[in-house]
Protein backbone atom coordinates (compact mmCIF):
# COMPACT_ATOMS: atom_id res chain seq x y z
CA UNK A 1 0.00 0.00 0.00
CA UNK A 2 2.90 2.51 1.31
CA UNK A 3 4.16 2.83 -2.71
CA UNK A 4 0.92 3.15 -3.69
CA UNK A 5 0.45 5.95 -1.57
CA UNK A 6 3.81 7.19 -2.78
CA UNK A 7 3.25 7.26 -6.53
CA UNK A 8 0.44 8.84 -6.30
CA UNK A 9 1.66 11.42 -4.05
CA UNK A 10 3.96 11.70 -6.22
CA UNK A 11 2.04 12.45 -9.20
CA UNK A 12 -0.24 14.93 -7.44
CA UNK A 13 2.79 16.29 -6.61
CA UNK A 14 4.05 17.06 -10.17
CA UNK A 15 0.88 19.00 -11.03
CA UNK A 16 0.72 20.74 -7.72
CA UNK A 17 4.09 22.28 -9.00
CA UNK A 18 2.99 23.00 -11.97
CA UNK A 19 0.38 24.96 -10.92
CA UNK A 20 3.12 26.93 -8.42
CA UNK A 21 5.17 27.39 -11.08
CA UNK A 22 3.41 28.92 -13.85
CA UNK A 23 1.71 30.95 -11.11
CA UNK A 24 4.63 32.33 -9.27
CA UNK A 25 7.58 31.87 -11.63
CA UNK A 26 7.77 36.03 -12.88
CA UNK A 27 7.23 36.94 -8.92
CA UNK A 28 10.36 34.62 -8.13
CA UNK A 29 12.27 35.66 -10.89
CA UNK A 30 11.53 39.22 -9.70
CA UNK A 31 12.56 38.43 -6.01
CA UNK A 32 15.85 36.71 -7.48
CA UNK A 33 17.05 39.42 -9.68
CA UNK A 34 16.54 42.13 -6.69
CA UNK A 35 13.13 43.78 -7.84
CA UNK A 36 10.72 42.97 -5.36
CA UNK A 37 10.92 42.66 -1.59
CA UNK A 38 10.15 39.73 0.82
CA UNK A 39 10.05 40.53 4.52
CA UNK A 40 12.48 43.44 3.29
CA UNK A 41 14.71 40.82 2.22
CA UNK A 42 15.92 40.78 -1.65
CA UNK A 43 18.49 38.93 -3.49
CA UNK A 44 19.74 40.17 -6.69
CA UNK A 45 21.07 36.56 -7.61
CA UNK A 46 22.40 36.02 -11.70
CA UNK A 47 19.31 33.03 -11.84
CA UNK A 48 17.94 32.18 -15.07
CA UNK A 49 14.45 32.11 -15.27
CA UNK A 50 14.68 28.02 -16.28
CA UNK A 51 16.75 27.37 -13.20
CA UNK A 52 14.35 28.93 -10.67
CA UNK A 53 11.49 27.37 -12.10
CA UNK A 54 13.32 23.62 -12.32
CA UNK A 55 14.28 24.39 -8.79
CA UNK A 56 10.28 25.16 -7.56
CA UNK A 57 8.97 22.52 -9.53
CA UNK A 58 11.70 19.62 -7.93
CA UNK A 59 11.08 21.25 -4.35
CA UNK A 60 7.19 21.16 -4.72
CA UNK A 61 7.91 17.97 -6.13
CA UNK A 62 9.68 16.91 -3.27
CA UNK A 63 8.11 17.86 -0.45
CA UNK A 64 4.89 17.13 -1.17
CA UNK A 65 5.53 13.60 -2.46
CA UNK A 66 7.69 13.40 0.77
CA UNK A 67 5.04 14.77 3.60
CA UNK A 68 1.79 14.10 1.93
CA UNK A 69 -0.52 11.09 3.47
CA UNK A 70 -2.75 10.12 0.64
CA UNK A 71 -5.45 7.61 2.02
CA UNK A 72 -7.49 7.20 -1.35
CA UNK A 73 -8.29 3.34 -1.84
CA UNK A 74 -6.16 2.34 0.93
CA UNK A 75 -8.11 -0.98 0.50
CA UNK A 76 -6.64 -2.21 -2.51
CA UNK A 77 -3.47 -2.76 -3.55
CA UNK A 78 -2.12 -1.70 -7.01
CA UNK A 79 -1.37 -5.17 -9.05
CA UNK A 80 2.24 -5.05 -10.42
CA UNK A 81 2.22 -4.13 -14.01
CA UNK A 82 -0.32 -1.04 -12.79
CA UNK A 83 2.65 0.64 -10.40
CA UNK A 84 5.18 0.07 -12.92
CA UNK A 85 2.52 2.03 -15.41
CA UNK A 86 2.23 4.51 -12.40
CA UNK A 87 6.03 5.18 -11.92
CA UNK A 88 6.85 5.33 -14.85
CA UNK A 89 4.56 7.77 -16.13
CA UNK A 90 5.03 9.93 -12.76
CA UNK A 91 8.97 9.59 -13.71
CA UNK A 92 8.12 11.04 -17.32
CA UNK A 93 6.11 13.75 -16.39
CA UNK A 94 8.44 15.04 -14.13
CA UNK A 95 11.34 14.55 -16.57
CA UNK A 96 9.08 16.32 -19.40
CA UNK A 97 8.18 19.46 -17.16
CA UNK A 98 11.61 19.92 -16.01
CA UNK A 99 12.87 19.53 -20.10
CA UNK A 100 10.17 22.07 -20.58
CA UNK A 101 11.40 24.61 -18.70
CA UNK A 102 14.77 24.97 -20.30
CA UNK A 103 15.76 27.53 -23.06
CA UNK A 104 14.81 26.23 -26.07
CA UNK A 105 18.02 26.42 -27.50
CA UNK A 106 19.25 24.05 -24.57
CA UNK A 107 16.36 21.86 -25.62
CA UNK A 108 17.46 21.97 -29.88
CA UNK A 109 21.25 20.97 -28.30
CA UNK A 110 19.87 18.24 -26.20
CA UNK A 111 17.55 16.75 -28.73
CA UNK A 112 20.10 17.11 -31.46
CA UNK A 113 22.45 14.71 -29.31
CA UNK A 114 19.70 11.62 -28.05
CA UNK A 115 17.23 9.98 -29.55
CA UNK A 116 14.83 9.17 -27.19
CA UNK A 117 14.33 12.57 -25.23
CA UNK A 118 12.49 14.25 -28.34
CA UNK A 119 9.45 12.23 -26.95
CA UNK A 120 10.08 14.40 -23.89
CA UNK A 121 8.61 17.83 -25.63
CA UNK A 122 6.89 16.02 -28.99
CA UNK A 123 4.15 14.36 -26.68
CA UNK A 124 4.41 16.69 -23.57
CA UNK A 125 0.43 17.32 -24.08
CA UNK A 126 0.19 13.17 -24.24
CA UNK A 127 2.21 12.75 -21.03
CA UNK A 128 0.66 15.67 -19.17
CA UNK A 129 -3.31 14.02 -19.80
CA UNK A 130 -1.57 10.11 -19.27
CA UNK A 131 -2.08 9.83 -16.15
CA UNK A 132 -5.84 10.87 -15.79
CA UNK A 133 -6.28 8.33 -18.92
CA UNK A 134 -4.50 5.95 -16.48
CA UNK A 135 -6.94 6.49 -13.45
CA UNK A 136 -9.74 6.30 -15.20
CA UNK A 137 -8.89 3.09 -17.11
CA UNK A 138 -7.47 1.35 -13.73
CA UNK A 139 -10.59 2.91 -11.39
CA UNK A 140 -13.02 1.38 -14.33
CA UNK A 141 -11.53 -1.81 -14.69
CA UNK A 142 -11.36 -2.66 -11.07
CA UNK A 143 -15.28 -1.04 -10.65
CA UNK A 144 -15.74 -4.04 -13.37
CA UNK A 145 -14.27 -6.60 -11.86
């Protein structure tokens, strides 16, 4: 049950920072590069705007995935093939909103030198909706059953 829990906190997790980041990104980059004020404390730090928002969306990532206590189906246990479907997919979302955030010319440079992380930004839309389609299709199978 515990990596259930886990997974899915971890998943929440990813679009909880998200949601912090496209909300609060131009305020932090604003704090960072001395502009605005936080308990009259400012920092006028060199930060790129990718590298605070990578930063935000790992922390967010982190803690919450870390401290949250997700009870949701506590009663049933994920079969095998269904967490490795959940972890992975959790894994590439994270890794696709973190390769999302870079310049894009840091994301022509890294695409021109793998071939796999393409997939990352080609089917970013497919991999942000994946794991709702995955819910769904595990919470109506098991409804079934």
């Amino acid at each position: 049950m515990m990596q259930r829990e886990k997974i899915m906190a971890a998943l929440l997790s990813c679009y909880l920072g998200m949601v912090i980041v496209s909300t609060w990104s131009d305020k932090l980059q604003a704090f960072f590069e001395g502009k605005k004020t936080v308990a009259n404390t400012w920092i006028a730090a060199d930060a790129s705007p990718a590298t605070i928002k990578i930063v935000v969306f790992l922390l967010i990532v982190a803690l919450v995935a870390a401290k949250a206590d997700i009870g949701i189906g506590r009663d049933t246990a994920l079969a095998p093939i269904e967490l490795l479907a959940y972890s992975f997919i959790t894994g590439v979302l994270i890794s696709a909103t973190v390769f999302s955030y870079l310049p894009e010319a840091t994301q022509v440079t890294i695409i021109s030198q793998t071939k796999l992380v393409h997939f990352l930004k080609d089917y970013y839309t497919f991999w942000l909706i994946a794991p709702v389609i995955l819910i769904v299709f595990v919470t109506s199978r098991r409804r079934n059953h």
